[in-house]
Protein backbone atom coordinates (compact mmCIF):
# COMPACT_ATOMS: atom_id res chain seq x y z
CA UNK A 1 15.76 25.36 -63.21
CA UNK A 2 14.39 23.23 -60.13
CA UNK A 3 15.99 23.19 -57.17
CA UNK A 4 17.76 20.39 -55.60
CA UNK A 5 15.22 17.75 -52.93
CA UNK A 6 16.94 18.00 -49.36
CA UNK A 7 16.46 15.28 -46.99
CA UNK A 8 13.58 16.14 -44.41
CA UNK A 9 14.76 13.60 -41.67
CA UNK A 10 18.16 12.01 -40.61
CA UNK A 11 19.14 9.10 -42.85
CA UNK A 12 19.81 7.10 -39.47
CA UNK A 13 18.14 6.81 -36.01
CA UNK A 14 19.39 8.20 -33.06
CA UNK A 15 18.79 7.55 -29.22
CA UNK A 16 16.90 10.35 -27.47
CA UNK A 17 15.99 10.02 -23.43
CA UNK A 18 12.75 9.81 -23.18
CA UNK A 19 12.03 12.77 -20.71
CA UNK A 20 13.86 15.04 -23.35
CA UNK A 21 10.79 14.38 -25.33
CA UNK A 22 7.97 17.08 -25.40
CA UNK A 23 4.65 15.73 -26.44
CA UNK A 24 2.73 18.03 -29.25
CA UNK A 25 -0.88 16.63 -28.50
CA UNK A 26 -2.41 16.03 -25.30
CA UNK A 27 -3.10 12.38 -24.20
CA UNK A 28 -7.03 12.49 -22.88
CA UNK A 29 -9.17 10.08 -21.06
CA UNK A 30 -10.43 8.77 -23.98
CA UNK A 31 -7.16 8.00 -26.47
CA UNK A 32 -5.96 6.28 -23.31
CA UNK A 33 -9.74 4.02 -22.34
CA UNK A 34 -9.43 3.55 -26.53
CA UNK A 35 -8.89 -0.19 -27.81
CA UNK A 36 -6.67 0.72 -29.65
CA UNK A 37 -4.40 2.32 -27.07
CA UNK A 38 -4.74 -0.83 -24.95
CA UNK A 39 -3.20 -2.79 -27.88
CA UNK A 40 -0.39 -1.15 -28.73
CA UNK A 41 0.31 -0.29 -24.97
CA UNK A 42 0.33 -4.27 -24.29
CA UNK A 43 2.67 -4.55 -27.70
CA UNK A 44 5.09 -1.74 -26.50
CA UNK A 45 4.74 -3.48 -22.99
CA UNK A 46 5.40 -7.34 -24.45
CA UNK A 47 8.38 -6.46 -27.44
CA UNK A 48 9.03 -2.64 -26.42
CA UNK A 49 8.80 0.37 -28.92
CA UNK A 50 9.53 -1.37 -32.90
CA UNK A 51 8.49 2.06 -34.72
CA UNK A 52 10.73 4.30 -33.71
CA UNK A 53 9.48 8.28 -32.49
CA UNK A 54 9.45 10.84 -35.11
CA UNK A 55 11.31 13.88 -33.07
CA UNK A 56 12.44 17.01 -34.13
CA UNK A 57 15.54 18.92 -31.89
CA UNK A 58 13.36 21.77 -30.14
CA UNK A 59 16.43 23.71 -29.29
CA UNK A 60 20.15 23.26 -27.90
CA UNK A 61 18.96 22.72 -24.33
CA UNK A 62 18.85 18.66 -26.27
CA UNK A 63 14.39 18.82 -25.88
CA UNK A 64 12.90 17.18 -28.69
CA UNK A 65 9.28 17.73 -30.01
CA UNK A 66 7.59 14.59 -30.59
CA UNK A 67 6.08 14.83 -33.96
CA UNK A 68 4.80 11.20 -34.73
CA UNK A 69 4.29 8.32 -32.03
CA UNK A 70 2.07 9.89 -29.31
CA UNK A 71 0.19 6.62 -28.56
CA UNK A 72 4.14 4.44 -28.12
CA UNK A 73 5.05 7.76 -26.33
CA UNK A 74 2.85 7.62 -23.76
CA UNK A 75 3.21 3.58 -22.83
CA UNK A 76 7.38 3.92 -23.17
CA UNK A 77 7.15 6.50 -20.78
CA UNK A 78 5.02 4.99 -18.08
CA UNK A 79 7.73 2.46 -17.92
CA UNK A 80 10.53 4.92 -16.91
């Protein structure tokens, strides 16, 4: 017999402070001088962040590992 399929992620989003965030992947000179950076830094900029982060709780001191959205990360938080 199989067991049951959990849920991997929350069925609804939550709002996380940005500096509670801890990025898993550097952000070097040359993800930020990419084209495609620029354009979705000018779209974050313009509208703000439409995808939300993908974060997982890091601990009970309320950090979160960032585990999908490094490149709307990095523009959200510039504008802190």
């Amino acid at each position: 017999m199989s067991k049951p399929v959990r849920i991997s992620f929350e069925r609804e989003a939550h709002k996380v402070p940005l500096d509670s965030i801890l990025p898993l992947r550097p952000m070097t000179k040359r993800i930020t001088d990419s084209k495609r950076y620029e354009r979705i830094a000018t779209s974050v900029g313009a509208v703000g962040v439409i995808e939300p982060l993908v974060v997982a709780k890091a601990g009970r001191d309320g950090r979160h590992m960032l585990l999908d959205g490094h490149l709307r990360y990095m523009p959200s938080e510039n504008k802190i």
